[in-house]
C-alpha atoms as a PDB file:
ATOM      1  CA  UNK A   1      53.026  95.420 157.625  1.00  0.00           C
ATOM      2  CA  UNK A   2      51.059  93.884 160.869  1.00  0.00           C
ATOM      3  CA  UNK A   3      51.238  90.200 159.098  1.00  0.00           C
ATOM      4  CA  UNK A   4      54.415  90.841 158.670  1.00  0.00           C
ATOM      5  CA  UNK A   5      55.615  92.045 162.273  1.00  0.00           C
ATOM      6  CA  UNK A   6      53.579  88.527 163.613  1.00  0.00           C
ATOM      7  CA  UNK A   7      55.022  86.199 160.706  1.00  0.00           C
ATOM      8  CA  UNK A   8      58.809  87.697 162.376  1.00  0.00           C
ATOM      9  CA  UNK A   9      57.591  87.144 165.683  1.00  0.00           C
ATOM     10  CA  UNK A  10      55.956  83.654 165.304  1.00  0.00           C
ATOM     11  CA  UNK A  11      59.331  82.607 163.547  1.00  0.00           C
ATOM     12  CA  UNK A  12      61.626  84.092 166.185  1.00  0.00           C
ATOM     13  CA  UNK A  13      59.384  82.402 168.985  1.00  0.00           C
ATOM     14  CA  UNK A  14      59.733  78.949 167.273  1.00  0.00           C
ATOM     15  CA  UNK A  15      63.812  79.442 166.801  1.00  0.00           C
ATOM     16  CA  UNK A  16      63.750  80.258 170.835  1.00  0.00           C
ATOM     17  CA  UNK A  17      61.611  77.213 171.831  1.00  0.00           C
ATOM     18  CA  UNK A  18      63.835  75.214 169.547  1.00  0.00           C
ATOM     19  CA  UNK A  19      67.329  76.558 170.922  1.00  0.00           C
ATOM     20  CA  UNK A  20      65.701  75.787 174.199  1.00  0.00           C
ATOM     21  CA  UNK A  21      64.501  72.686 173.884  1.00  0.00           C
ATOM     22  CA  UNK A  22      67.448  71.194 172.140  1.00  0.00           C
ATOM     23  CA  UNK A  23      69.238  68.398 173.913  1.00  0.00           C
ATOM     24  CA  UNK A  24      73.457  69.670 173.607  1.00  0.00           C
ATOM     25  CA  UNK A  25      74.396  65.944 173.723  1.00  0.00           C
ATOM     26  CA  UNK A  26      72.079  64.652 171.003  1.00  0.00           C
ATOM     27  CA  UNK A  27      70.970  67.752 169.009  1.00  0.00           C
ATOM     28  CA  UNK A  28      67.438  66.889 169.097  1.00  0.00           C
ATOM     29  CA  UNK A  29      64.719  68.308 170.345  1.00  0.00           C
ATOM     30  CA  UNK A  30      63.760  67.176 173.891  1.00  0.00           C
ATOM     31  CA  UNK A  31      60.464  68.570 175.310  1.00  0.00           C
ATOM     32  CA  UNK A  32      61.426  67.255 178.851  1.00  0.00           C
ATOM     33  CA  UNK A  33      63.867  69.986 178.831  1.00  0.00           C
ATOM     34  CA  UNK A  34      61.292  72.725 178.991  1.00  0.00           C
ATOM     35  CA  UNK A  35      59.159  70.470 181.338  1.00  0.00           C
ATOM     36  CA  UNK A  36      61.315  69.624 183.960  1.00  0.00           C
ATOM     37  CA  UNK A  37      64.759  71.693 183.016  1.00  0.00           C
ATOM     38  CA  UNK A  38      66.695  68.005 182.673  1.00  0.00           C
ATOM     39  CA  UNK A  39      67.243  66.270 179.223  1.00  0.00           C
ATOM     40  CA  UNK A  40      65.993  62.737 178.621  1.00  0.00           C
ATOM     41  CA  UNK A  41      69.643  61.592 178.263  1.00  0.00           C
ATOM     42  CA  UNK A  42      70.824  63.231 181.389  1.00  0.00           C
ATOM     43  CA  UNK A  43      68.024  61.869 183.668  1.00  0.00           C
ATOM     44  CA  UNK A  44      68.863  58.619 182.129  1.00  0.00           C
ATOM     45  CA  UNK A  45      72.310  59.058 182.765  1.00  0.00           C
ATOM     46  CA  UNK A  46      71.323  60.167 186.356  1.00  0.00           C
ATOM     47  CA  UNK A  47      69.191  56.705 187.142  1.00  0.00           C
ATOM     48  CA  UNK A  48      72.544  54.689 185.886  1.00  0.00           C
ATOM     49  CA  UNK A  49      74.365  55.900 187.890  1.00  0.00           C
ATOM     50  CA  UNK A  50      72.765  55.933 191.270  1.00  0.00           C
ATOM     51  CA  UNK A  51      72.070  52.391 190.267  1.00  0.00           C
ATOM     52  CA  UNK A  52      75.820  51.870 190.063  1.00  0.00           C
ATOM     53  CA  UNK A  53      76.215  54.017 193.703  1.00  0.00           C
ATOM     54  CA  UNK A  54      73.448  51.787 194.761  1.00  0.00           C
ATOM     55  CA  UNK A  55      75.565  48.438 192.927  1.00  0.00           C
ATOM     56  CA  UNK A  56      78.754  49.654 194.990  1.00  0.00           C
ATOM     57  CA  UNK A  57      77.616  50.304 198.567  1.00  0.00           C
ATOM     58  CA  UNK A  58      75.806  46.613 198.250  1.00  0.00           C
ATOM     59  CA  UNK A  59      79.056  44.739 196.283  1.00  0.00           C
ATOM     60  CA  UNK A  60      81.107  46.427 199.901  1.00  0.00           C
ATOM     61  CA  UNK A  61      79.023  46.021 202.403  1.00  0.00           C
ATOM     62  CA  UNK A  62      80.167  48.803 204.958  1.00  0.00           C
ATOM     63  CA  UNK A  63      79.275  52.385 204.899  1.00  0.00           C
ATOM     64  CA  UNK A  64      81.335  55.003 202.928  1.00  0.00           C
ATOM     65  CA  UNK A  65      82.880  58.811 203.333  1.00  0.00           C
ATOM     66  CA  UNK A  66      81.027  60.404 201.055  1.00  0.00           C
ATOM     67  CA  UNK A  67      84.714  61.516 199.170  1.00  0.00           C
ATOM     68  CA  UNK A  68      85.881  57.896 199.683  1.00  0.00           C
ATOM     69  CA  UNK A  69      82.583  56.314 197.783  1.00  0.00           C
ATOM     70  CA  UNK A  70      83.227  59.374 195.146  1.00  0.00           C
ATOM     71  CA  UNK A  71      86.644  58.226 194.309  1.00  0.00           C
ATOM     72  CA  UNK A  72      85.507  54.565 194.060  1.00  0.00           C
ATOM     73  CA  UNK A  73      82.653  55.185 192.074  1.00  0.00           C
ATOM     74  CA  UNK A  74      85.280  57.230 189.552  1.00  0.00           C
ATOM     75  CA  UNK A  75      86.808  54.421 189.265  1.00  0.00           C
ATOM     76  CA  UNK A  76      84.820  51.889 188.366  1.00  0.00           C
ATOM     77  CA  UNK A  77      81.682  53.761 186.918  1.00  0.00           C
ATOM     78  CA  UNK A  78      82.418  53.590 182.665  1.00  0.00           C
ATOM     79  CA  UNK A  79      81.461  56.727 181.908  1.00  0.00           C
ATOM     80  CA  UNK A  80      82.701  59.947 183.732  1.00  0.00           C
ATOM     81  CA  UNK A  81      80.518  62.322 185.748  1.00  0.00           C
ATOM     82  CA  UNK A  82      81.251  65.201 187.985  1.00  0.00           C
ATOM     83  CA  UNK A  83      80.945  66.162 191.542  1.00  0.00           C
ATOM     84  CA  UNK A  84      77.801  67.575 191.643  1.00  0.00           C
ATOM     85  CA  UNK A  85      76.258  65.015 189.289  1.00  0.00           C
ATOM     86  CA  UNK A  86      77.273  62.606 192.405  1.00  0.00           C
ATOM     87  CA  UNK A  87      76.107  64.717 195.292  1.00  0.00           C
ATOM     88  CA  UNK A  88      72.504  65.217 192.985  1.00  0.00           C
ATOM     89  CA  UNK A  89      72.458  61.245 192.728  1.00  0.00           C
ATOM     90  CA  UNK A  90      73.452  61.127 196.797  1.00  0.00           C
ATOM     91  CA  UNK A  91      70.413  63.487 197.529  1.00  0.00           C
ATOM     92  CA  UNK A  92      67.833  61.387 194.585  1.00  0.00           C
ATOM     93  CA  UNK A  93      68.823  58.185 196.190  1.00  0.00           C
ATOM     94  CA  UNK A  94      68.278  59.878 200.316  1.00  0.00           C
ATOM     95  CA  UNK A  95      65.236  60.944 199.081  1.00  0.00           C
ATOM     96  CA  UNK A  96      63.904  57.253 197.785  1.00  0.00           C
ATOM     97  CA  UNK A  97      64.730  56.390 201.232  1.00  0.00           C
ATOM     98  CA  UNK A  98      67.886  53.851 199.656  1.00  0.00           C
ATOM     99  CA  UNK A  99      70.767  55.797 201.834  1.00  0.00           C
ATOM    100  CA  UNK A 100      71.099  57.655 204.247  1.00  0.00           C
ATOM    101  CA  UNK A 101      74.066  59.999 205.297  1.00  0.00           C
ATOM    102  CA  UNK A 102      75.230  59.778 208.384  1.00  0.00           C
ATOM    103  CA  UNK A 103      76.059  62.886 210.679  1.00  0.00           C
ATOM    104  CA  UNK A 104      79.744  62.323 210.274  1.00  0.00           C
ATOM    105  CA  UNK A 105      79.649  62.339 206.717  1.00  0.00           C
ATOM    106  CA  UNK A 106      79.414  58.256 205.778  1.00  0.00           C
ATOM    107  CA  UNK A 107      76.705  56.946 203.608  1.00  0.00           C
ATOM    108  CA  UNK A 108      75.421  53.694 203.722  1.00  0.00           C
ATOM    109  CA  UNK A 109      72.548  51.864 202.460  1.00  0.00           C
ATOM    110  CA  UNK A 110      69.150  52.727 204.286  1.00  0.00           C
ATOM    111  CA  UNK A 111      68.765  48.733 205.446  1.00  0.00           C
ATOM    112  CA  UNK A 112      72.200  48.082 206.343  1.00  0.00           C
END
């Protein structure tokens, strides 16, 4: 009956770390999902597009509300992404030291 009780736990265990580690856009597993709660796709994801932020600010040449560099972003970027995967790619690139935000709400690249 014990092997038994640890054979149903071991198995349930694996299902969890499996449900958890699965990646909802690929259906595979992704271990960086346990390690740093982000999958591979979406960090990817994340780098293209504050490369394409980055792309914009330098193809303009002026600073940006942070709404008005939003909407042009939306517009141009070719895949879609959300609010807050904007304002996560604003704080990434503040943090590299590319931008920085002004206290009236523009950003503009850090050596401009």
């Amino acid at each position: 009956k014990q092997w038994y009780q640890r054979r149903v736990a071991i198995t349930a265990g694996k299902e969890a770390l499996k449900q958890a580690a699965t990646d909802p856009k690929t259906g595979q597993i992704d271990m960086e999902i346990l390690m740093t709660g982000m999958s591979a796709s979406s960090r990817a994801k994340r780098t293209e597009l504050g490369k394409f932020v980055l792309q914009t600010l330098r193809n303009a040449n002026r600073s940006f509300k942070m709404n008005e560099l939003f909407d042009t972003c939306k517009e141009g970027y070719k895949d879609g992404f959300t609010q807050i995967q904007y304002e996560m790619v604003i704080r990434d690139l503040q943090e590299e030291n590319k931008v920085v935000q002004t206290s009236n709400r523009h950003i503009r690249l850090k050596d401009a």
